[in-house]
C-alpha atoms as a PDB file:
ATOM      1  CA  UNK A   1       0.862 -43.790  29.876  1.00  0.00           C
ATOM      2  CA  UNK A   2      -2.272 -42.380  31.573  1.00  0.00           C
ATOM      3  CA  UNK A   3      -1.306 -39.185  31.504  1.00  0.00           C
ATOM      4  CA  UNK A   4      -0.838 -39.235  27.888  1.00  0.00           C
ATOM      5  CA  UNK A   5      -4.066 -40.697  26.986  1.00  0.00           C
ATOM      6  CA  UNK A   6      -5.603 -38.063  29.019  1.00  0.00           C
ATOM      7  CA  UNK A   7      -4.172 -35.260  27.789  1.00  0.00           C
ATOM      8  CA  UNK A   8      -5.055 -37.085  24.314  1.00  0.00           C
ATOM      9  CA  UNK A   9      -8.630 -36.979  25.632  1.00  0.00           C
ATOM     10  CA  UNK A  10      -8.694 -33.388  26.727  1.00  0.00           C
ATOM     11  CA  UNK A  11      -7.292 -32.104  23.963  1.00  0.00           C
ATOM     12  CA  UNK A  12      -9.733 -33.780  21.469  1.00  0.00           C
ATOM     13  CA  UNK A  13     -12.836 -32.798  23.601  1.00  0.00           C
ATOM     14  CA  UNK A  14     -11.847 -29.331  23.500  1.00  0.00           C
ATOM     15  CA  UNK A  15     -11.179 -29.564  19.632  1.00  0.00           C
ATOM     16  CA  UNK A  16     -14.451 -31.065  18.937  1.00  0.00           C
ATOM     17  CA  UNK A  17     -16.301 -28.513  21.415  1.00  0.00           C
ATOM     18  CA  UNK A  18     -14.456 -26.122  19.343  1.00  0.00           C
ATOM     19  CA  UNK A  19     -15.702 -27.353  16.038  1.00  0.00           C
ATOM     20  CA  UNK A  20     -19.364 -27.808  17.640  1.00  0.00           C
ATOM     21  CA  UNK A  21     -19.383 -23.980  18.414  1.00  0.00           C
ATOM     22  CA  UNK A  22     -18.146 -23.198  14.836  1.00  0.00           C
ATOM     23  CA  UNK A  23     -20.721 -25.338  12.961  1.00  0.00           C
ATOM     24  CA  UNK A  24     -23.278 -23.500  15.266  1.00  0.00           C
ATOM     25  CA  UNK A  25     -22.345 -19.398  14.078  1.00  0.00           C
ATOM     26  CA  UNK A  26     -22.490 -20.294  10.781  1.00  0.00           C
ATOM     27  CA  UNK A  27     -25.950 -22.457  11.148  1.00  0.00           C
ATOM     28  CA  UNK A  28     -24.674 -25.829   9.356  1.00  0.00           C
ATOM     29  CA  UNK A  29     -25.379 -29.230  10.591  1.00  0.00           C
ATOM     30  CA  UNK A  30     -22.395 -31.030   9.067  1.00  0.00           C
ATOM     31  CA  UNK A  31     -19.081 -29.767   7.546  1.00  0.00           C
ATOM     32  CA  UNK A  32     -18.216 -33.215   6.025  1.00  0.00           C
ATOM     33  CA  UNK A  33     -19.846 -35.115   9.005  1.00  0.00           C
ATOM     34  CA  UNK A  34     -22.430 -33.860  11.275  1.00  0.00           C
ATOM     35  CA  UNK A  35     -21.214 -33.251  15.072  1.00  0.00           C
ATOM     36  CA  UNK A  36     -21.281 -35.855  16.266  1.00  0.00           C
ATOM     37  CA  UNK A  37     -19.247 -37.408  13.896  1.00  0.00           C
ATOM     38  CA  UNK A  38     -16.844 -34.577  14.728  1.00  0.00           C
ATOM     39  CA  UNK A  39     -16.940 -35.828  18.270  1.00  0.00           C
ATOM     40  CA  UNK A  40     -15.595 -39.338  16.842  1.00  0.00           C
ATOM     41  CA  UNK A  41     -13.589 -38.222  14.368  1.00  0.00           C
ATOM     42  CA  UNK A  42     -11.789 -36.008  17.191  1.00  0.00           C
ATOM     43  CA  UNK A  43     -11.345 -39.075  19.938  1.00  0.00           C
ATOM     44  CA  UNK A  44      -9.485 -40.419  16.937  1.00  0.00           C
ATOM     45  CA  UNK A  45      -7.638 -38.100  15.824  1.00  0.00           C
ATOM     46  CA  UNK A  46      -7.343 -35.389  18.419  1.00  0.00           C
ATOM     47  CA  UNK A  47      -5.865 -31.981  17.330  1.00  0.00           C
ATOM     48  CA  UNK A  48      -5.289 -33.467  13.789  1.00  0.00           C
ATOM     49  CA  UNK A  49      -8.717 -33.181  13.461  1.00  0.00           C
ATOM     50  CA  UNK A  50      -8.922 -29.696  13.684  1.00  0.00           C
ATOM     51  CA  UNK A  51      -6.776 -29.494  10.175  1.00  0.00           C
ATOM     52  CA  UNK A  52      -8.863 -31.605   8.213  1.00  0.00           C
ATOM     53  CA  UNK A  53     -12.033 -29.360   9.832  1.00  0.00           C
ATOM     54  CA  UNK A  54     -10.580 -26.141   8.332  1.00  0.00           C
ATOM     55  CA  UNK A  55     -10.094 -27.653   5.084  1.00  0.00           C
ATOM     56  CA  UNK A  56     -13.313 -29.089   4.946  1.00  0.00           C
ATOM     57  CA  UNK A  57     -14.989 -25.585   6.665  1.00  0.00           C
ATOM     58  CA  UNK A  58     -13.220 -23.433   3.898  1.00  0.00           C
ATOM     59  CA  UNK A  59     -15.928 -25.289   1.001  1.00  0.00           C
ATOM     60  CA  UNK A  60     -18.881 -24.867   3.037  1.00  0.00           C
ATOM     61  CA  UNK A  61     -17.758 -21.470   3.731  1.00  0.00           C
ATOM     62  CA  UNK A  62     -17.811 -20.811   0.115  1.00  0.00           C
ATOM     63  CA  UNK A  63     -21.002 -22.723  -0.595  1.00  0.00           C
ATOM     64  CA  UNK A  64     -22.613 -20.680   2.110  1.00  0.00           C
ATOM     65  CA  UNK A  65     -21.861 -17.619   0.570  1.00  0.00           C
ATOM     66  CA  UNK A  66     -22.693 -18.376  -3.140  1.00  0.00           C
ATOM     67  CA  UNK A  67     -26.332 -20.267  -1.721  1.00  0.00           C
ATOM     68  CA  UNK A  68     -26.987 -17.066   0.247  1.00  0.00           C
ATOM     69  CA  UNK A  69     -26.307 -15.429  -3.283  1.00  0.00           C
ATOM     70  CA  UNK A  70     -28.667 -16.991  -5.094  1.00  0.00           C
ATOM     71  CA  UNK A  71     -31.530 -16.140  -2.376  1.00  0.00           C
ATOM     72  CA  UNK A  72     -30.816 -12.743  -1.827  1.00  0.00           C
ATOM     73  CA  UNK A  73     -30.627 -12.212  -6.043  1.00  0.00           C
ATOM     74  CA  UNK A  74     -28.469 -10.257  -8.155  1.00  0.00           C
ATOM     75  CA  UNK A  75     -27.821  -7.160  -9.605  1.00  0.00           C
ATOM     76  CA  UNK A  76     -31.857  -7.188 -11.306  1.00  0.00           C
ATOM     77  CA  UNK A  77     -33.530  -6.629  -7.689  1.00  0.00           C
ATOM     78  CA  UNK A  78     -33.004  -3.404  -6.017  1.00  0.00           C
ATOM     79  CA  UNK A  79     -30.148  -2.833  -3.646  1.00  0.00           C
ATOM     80  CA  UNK A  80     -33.169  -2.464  -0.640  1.00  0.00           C
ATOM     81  CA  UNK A  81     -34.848  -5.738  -1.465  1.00  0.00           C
ATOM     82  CA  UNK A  82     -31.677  -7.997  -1.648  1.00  0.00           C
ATOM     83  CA  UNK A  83     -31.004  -6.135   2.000  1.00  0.00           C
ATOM     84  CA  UNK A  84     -34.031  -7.179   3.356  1.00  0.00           C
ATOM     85  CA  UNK A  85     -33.778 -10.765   2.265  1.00  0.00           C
ATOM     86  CA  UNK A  86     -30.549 -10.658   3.477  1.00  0.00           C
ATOM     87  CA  UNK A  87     -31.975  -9.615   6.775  1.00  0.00           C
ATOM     88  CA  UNK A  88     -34.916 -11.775   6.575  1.00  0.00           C
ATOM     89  CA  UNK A  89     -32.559 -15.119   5.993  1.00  0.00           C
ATOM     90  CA  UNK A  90     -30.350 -14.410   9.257  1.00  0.00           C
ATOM     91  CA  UNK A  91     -33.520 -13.729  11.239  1.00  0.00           C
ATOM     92  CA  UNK A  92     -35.075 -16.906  10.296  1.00  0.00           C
ATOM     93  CA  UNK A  93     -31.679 -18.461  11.563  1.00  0.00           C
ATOM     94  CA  UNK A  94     -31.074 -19.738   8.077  1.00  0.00           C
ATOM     95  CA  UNK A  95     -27.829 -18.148   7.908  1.00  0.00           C
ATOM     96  CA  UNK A  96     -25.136 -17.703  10.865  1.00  0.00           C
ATOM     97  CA  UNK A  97     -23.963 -14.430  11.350  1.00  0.00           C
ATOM     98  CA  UNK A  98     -20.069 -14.961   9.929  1.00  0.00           C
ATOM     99  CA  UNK A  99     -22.062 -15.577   6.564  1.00  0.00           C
ATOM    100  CA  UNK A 100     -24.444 -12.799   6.654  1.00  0.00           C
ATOM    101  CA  UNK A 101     -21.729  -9.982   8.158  1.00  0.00           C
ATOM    102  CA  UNK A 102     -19.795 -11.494   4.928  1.00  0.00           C
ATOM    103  CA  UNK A 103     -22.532 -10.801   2.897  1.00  0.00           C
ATOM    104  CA  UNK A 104     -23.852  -7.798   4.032  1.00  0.00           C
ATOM    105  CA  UNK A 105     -20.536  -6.293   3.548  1.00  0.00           C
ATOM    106  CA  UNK A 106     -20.143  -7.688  -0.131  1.00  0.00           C
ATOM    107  CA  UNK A 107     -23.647  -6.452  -0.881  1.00  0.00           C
ATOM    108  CA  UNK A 108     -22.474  -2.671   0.374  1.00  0.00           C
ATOM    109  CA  UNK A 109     -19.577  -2.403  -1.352  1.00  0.00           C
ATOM    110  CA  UNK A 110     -21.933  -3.293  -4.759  1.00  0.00           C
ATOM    111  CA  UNK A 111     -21.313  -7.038  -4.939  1.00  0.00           C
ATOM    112  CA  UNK A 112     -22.637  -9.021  -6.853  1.00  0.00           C
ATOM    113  CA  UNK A 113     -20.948  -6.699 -10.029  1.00  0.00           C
ATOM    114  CA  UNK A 114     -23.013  -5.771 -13.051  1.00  0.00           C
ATOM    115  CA  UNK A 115     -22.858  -8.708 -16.131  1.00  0.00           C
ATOM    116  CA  UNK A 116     -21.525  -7.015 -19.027  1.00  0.00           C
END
């Protein structure tokens, strides 16, 4: 029975140490809960945990992305200027750099498209 429960324990420190290093690239201070509540949520739970984090990371993900949007600007400012904000945000750390590669590579291949 010892052996189980540590194993349990290993296991869901190295899932929450996991999700601690992934809520630190992309510069967020809580996907659902903040990390410490990860830490919790993983001595519960253990590698079960790790599911509900990826389901959970997927919407910040895509809030990340359409927030850094709306800073860097659309189509109306100048391909140059929507770089440099780009650059500017992951600089000042408020980005992590999953989110601005992402968006740096959008903004290249001419992302956000013209509105009709």
């Amino acid at each position: 029975m010892f052996e189980k429960s540590l194993i349990w324990l290993v296991v869901a420190s190295g899932v929450a140490l996991m999700i601690a290093h992934d809520m630190q690239r992309l510069a967020v201070h809580r996907v659902g809960v903040t990390r410490t509540g990860w830490l919790l949520v993983c001595a519960g739970l253990g590698p079960f945990a790790g599911v509900i984090y990826l389901f959970l990371r997927r919407t910040v993900w895509r809030e990340l992305i359409e927030s850094t949007w709306k800073f860097v600007g659309d189509e109306a400012h100048p391909l140059s200027m929507r770089r440099r904000r780009l650059i500017a945000l992951r600089r000042a750390g408020l980005i992590g750099a999953p989110v601005f590669r992402r968006c740096l590579a959008l903004l290249e291949a001419g992302y956000p498209p013209p509105k009709d």
